[in-house]
C-alpha atoms as a PDB file:
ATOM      1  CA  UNK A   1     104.518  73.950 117.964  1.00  0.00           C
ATOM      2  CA  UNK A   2     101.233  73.496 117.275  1.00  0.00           C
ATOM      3  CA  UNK A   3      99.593  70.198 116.194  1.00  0.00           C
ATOM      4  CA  UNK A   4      98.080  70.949 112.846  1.00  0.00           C
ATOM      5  CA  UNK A   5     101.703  72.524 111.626  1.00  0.00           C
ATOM      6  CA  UNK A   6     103.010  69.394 113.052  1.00  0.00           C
ATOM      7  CA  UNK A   7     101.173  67.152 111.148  1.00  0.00           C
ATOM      8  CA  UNK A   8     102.069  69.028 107.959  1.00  0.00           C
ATOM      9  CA  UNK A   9     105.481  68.727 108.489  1.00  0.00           C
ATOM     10  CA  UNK A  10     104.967  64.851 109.208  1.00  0.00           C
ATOM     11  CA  UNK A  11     103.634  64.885 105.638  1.00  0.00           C
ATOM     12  CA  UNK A  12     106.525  67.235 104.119  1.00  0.00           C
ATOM     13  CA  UNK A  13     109.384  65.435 106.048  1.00  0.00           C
ATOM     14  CA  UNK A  14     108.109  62.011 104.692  1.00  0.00           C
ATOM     15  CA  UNK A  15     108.093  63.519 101.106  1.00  0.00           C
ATOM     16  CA  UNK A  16     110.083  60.957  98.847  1.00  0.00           C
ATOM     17  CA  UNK A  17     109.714  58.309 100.606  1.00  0.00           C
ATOM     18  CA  UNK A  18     106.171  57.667 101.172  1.00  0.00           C
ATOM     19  CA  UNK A  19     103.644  58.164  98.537  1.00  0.00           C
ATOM     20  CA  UNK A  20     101.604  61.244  98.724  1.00  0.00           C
ATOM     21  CA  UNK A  21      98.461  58.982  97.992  1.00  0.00           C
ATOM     22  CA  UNK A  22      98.568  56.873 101.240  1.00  0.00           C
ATOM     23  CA  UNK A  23      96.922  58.159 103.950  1.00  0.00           C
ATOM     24  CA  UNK A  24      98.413  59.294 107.494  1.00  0.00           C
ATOM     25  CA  UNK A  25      97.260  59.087 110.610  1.00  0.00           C
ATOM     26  CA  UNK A  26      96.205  61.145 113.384  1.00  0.00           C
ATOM     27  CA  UNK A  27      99.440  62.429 115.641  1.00  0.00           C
ATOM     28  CA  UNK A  28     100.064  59.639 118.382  1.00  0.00           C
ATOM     29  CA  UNK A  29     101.874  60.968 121.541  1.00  0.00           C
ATOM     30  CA  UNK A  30     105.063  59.436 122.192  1.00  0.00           C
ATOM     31  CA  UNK A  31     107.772  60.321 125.445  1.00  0.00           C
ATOM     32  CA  UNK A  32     111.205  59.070 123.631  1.00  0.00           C
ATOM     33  CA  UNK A  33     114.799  60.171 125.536  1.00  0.00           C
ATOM     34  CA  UNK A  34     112.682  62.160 127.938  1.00  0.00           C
ATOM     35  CA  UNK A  35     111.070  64.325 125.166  1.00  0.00           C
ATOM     36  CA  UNK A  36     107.603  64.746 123.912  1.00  0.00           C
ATOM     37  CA  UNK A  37     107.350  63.779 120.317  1.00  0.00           C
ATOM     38  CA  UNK A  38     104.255  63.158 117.878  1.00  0.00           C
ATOM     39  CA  UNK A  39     104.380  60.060 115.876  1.00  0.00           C
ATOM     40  CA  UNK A  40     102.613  59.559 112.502  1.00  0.00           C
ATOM     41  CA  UNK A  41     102.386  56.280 110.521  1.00  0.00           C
ATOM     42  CA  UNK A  42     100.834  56.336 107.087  1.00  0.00           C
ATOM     43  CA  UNK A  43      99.346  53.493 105.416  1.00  0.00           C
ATOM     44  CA  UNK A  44      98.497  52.288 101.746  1.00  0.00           C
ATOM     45  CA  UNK A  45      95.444  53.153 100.013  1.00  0.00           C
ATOM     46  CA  UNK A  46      93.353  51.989  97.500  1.00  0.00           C
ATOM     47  CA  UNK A  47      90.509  54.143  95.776  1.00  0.00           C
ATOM     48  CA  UNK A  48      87.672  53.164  94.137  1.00  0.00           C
ATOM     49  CA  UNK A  49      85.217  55.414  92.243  1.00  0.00           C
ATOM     50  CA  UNK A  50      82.103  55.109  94.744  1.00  0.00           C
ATOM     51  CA  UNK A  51      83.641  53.087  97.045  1.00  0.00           C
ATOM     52  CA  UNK A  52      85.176  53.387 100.667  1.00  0.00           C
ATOM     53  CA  UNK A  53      89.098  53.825 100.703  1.00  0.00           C
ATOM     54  CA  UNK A  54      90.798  50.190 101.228  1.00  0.00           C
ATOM     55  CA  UNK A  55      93.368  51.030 103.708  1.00  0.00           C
ATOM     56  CA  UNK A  56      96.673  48.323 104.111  1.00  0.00           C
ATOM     57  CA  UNK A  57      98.308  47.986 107.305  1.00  0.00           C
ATOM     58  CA  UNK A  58     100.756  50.792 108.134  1.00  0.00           C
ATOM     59  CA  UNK A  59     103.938  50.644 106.328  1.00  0.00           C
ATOM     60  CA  UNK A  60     106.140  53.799 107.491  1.00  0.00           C
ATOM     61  CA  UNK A  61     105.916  55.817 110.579  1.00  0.00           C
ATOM     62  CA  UNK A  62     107.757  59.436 111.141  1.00  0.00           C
ATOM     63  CA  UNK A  63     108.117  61.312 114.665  1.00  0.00           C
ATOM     64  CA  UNK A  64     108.735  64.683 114.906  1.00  0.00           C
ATOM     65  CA  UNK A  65     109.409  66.419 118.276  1.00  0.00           C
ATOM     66  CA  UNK A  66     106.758  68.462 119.792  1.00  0.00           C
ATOM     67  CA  UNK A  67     109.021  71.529 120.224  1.00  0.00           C
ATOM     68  CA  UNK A  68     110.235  72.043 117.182  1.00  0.00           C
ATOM     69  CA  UNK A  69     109.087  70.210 114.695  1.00  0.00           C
ATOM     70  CA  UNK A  70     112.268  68.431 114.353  1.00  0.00           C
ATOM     71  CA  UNK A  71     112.282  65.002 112.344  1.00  0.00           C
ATOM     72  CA  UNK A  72     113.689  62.369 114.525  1.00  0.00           C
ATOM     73  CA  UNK A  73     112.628  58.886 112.879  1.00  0.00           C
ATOM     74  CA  UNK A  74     111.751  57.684 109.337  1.00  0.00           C
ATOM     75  CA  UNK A  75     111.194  54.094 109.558  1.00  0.00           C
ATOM     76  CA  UNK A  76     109.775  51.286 107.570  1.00  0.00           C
ATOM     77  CA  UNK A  77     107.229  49.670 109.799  1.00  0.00           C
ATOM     78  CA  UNK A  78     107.259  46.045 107.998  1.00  0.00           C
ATOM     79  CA  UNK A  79     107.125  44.453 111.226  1.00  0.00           C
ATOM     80  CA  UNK A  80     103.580  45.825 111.648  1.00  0.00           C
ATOM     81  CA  UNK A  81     101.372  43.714 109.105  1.00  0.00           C
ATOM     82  CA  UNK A  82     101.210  39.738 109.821  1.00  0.00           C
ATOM     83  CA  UNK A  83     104.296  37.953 108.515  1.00  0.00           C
ATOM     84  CA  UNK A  84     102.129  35.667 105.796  1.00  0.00           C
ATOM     85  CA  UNK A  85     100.141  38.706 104.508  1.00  0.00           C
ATOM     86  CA  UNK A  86     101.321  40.673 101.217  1.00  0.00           C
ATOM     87  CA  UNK A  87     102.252  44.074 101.715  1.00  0.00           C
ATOM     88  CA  UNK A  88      99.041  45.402  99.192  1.00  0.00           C
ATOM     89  CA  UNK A  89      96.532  43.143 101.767  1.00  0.00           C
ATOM     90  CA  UNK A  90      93.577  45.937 102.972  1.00  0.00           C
ATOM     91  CA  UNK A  91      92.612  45.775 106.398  1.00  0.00           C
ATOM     92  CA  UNK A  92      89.343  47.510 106.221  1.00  0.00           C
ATOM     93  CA  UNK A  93      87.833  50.506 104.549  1.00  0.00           C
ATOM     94  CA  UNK A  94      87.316  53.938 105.668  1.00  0.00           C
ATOM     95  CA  UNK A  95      84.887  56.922 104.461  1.00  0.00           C
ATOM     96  CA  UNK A  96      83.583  59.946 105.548  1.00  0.00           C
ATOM     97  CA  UNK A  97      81.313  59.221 108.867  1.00  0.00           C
ATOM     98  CA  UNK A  98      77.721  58.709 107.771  1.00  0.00           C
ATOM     99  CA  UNK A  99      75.726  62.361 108.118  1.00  0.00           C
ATOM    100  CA  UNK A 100      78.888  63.909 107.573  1.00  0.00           C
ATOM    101  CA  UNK A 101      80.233  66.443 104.762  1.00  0.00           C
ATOM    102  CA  UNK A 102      83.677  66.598 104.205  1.00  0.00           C
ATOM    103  CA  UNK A 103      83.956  70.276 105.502  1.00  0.00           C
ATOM    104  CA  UNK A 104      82.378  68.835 108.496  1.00  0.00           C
ATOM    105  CA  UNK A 105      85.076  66.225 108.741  1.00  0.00           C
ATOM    106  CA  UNK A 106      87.684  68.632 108.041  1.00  0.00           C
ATOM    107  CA  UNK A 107      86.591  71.171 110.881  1.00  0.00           C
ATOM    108  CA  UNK A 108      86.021  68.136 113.587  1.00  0.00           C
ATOM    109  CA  UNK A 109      89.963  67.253 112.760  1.00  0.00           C
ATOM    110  CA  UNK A 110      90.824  71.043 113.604  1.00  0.00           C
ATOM    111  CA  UNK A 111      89.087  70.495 116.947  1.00  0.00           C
ATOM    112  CA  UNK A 112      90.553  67.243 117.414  1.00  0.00           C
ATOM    113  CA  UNK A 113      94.113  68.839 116.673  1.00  0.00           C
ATOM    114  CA  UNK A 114      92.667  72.157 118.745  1.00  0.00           C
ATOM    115  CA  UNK A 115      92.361  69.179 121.930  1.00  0.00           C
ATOM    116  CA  UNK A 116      95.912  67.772 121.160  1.00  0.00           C
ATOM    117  CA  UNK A 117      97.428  71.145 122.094  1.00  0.00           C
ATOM    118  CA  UNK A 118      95.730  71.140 125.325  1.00  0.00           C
ATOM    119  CA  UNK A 119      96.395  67.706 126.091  1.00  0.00           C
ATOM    120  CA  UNK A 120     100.029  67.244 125.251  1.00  0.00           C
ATOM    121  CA  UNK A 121     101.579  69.373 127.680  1.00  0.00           C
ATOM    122  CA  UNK A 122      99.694  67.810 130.492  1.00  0.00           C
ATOM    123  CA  UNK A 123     100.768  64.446 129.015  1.00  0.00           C
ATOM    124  CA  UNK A 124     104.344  65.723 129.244  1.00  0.00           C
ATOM    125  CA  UNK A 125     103.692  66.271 132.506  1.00  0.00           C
ATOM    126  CA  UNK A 126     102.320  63.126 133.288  1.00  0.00           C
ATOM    127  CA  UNK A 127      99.682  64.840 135.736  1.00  0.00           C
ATOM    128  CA  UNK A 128      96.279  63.142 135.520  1.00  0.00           C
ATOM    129  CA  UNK A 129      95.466  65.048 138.170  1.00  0.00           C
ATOM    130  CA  UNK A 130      94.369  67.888 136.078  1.00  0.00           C
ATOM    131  CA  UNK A 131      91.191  69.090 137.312  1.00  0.00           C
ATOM    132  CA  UNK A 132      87.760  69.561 135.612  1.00  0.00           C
ATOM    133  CA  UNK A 133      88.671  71.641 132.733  1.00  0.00           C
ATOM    134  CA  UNK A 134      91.549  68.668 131.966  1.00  0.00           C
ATOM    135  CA  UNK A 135      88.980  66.069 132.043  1.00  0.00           C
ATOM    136  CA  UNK A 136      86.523  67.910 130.300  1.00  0.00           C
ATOM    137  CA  UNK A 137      89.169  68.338 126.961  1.00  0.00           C
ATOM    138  CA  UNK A 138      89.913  64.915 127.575  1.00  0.00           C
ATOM    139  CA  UNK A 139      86.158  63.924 127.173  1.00  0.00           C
ATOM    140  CA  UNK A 140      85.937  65.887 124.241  1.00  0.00           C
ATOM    141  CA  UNK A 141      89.391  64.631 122.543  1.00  0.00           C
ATOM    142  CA  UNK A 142      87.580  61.180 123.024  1.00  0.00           C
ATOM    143  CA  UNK A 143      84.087  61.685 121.314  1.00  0.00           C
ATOM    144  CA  UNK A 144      86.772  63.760 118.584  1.00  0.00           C
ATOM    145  CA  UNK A 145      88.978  60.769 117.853  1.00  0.00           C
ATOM    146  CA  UNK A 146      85.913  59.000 117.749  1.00  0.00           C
ATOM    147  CA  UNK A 147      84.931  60.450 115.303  1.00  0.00           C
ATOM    148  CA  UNK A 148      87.537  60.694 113.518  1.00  0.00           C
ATOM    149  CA  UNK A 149      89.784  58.094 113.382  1.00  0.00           C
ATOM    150  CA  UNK A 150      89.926  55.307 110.799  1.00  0.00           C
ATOM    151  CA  UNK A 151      88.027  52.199 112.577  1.00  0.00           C
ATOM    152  CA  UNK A 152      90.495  49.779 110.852  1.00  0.00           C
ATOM    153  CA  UNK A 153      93.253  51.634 112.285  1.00  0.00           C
ATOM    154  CA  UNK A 154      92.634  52.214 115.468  1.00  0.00           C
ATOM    155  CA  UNK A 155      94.361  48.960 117.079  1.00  0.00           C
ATOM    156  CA  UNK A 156      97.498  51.048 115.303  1.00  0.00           C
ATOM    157  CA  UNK A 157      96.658  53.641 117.252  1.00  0.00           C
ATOM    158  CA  UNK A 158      96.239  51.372 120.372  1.00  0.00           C
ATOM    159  CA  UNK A 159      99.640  49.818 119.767  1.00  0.00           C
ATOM    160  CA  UNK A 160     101.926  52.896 119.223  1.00  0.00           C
ATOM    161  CA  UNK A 161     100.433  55.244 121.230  1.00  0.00           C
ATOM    162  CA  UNK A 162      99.212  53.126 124.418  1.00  0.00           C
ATOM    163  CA  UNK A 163     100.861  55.058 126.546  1.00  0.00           C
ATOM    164  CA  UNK A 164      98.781  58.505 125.562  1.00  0.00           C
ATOM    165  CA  UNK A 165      95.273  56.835 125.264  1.00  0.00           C
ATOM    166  CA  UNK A 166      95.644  54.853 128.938  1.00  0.00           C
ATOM    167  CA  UNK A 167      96.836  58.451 130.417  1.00  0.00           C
ATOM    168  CA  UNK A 168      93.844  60.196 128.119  1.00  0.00           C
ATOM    169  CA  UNK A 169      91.364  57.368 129.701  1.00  0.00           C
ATOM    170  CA  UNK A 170      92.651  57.955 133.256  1.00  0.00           C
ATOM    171  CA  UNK A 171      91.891  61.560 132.867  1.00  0.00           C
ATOM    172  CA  UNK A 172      88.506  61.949 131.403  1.00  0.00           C
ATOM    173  CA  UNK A 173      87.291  58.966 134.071  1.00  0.00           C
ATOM    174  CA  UNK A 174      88.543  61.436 136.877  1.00  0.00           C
END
């Protein structure tokens, strides 16, 4: 299944329990009972006219399997923001990269999600011996997520999905 249906369904599956206005995050590669699954977590926000979104730390995370879409987790992720810090506490603010339109933003996700479906079934495999074309996407996934990806969130990203972004580091180095 491809990863921009996937992350559509993260958002669909969640419906009812998380509010529509917090934000989710890019798909984070997870191996769970020996199958390839994309996790998602989604975090408060707060908008101000003008103003950066205030993002909280992430409160819910879903995974869906790779193959089929299939929802295998809902969970409250309380555990993730410090133990003296309210749950409406912002962690840092994120806009639209300076220079960038929205559009522009919007299309560089589409490649991002474009590099994820190359990627993953190498990271299934576990090869990082994938040759130049491999290290080339993974390169360009990189400078993507980069991009991207919400600055404030991106130890979230670290945590969950260590696995992936070691494997994705070992790969682009060659």
């Amino acid at each position: 299944m491809e990863t921009k249906e996937l992350y559509r369904l993260a958002r669909m599956r969640s419906s009812g329990t998380i509010p529509d206005e917090w934000r989710q995050s890019l798909p984070i590669p997870v191996r769970r009972n020996n199958r390839l699954h994309l996790a998602f977590f989604f975090v408060p926000t707060v908008k101000k006219p003008g103003a950066p979104v205030e993002l909280g730390p992430p409160d819910y995370m879903v995974t869906l399997r790779v193959a089929d879409g299939r929802l295998e987790t809902l969970q409250s992720l309380d555990g993730a923001r410090s133990p003296d810090a309210p749950p409406d506490t912002s962690i840092g603010t994120f806009g639209l990269p300076e220079g960038m339109t929205a559009e522009e933003f919007l299309n560089r996700q589409l490649e991002l999600f474009a590099a994820y479906d190359v990627l993953l079934p190498l990271f299934d495999s576990a090869e990082t011996n994938v040759g130049q074309n491999g290290r080339d996407w993974a390169k360009h996934f990189q400078r993507l997520f980069e991009m991207v990806s919400e600055p404030p969130l991106r130890p979230f990203y670290n945590s969950f999905g260590g696995e992936f972004f070691a494997w994705l580091k070992e790969v682009a180095s060659g």
